[in-house]
Structure formats: C-alpha cells, structure tokens
C-alpha atoms as a PDB file:
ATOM      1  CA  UNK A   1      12.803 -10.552  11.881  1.00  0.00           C
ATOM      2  CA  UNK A   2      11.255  -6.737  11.566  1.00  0.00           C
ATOM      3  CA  UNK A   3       8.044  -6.005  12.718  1.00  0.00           C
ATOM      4  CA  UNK A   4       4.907  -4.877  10.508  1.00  0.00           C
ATOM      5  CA  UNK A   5       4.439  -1.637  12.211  1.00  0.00           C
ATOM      6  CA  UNK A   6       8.670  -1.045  12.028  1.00  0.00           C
ATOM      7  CA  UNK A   7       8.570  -1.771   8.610  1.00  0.00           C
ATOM      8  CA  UNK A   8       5.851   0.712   7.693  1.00  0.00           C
ATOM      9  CA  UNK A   9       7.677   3.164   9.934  1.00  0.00           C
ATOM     10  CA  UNK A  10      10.745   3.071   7.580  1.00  0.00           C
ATOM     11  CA  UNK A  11       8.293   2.892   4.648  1.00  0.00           C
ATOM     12  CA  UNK A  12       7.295   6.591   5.552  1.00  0.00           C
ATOM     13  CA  UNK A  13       6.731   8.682   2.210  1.00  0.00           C
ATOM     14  CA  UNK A  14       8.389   6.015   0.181  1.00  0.00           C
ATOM     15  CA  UNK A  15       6.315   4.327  -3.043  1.00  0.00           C
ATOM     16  CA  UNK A  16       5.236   0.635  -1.685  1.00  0.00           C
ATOM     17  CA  UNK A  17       3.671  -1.747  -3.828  1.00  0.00           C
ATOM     18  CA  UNK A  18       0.636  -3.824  -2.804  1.00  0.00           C
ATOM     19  CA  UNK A  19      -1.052  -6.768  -3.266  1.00  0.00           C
ATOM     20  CA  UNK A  20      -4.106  -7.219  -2.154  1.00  0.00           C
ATOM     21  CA  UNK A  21      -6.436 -10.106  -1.706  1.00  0.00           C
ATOM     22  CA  UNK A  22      -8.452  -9.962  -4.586  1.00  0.00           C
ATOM     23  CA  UNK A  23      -5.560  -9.619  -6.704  1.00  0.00           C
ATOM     24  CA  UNK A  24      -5.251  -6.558  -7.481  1.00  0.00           C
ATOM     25  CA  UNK A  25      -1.990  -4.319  -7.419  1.00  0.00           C
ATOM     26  CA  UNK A  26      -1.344  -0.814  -5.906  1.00  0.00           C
ATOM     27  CA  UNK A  27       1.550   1.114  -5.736  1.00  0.00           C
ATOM     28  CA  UNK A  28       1.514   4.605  -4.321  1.00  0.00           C
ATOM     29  CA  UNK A  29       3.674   6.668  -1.469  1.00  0.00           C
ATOM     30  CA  UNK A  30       2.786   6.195   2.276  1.00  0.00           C
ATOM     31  CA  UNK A  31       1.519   9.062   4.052  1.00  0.00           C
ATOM     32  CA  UNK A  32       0.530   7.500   6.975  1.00  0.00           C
ATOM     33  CA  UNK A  33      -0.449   4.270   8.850  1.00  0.00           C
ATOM     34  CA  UNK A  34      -2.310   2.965  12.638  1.00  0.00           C
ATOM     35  CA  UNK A  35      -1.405   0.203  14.365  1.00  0.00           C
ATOM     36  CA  UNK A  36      -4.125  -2.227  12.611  1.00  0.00           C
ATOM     37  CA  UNK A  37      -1.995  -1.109   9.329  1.00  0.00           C
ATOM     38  CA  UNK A  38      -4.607   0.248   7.649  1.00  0.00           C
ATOM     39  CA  UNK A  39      -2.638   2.802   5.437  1.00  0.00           C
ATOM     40  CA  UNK A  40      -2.968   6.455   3.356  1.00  0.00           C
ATOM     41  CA  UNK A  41      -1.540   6.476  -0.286  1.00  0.00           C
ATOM     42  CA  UNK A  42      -1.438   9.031  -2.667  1.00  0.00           C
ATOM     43  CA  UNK A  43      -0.511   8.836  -6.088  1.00  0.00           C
ATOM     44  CA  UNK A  44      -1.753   5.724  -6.027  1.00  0.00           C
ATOM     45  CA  UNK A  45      -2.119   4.085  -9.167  1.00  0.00           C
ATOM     46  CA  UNK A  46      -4.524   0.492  -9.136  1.00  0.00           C
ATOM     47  CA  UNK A  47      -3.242  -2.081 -11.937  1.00  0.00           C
ATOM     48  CA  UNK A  48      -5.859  -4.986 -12.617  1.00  0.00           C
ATOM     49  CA  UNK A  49      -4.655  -7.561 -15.237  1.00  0.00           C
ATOM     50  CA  UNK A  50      -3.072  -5.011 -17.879  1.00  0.00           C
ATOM     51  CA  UNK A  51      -5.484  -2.198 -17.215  1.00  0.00           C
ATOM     52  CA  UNK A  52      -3.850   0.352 -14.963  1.00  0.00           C
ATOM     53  CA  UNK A  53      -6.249   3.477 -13.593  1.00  0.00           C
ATOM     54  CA  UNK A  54      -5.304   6.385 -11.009  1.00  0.00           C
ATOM     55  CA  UNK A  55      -6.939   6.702  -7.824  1.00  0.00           C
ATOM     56  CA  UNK A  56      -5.105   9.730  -6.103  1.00  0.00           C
ATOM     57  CA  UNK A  57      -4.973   9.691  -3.019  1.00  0.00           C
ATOM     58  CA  UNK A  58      -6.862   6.735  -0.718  1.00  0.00           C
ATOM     59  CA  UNK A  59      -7.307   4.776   2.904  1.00  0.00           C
ATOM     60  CA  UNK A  60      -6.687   0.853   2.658  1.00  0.00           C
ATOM     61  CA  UNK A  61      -7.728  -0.894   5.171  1.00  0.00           C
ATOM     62  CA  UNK A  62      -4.897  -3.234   6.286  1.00  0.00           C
ATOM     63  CA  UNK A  63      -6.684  -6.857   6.250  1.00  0.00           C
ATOM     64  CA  UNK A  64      -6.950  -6.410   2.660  1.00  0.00           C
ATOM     65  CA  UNK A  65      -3.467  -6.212   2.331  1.00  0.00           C
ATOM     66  CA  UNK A  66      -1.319  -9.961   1.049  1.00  0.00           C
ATOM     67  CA  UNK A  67       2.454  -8.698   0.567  1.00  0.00           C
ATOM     68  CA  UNK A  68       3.880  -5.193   0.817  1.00  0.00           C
ATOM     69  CA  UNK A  69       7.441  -4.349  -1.047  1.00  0.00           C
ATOM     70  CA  UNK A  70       9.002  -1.354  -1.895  1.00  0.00           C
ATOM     71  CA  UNK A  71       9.330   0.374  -5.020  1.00  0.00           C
END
C-alpha cells in the first residue's frame, strides 16, 4: 500500500481531482504539497452540483480533503 505523501510526490504537476468534505469537487494541477498534505493548485476549477466556477490558483488545506484521484 503507497503512502499519502508518496502518492502526492508522483502527483507532482499532474491534474488531481478532489473531493472534499462538504462535497464539493476540485480538479486542478499540483504545484506543491507539506507533509500535513495541505496542497497548491492552479487552474483549479471548483464544480458544485452542475455549476462549475474557476478559482486559479489556491492553498487547500489537507483535512478538508475525502478522496484524491488523478485526472
């Protein structure tokens, strides 16, 4: 079984979708990570129901994070 942290380390400047507790989705390309996995994304685009909205480029913090899978 892979790590967390090993699997964001292969996940470098690949697109990654997210799901995150309140239920909303976010796909964007990892920049960069810390060892509590709280993440950078940019070209990250937020989807909510049907309604999809760009946020650039933002810092997640990694408890809010359910499953992460790449594009």
């Amino acid at each position: 079984m892979a790590l967390p942290l090993d699997v964001l380390e292969k996940s470098m400047n690949q697109k990654l979708i997210l799901l995150l507790k309140d239920g909303r989705m976010i796909e964007g390309k990892l920049t960069g990570y810390d060892e509590y996995m709280n993440m950078v994304l940019d070209d990250v685009e937020e989807t909510i129901e049907e309604n999809k909205r760009r946020l650039g480029t933002i810092i997640l913090r990694g408890n809010n994070v359910v499953s992460i899978s790449l594009q």
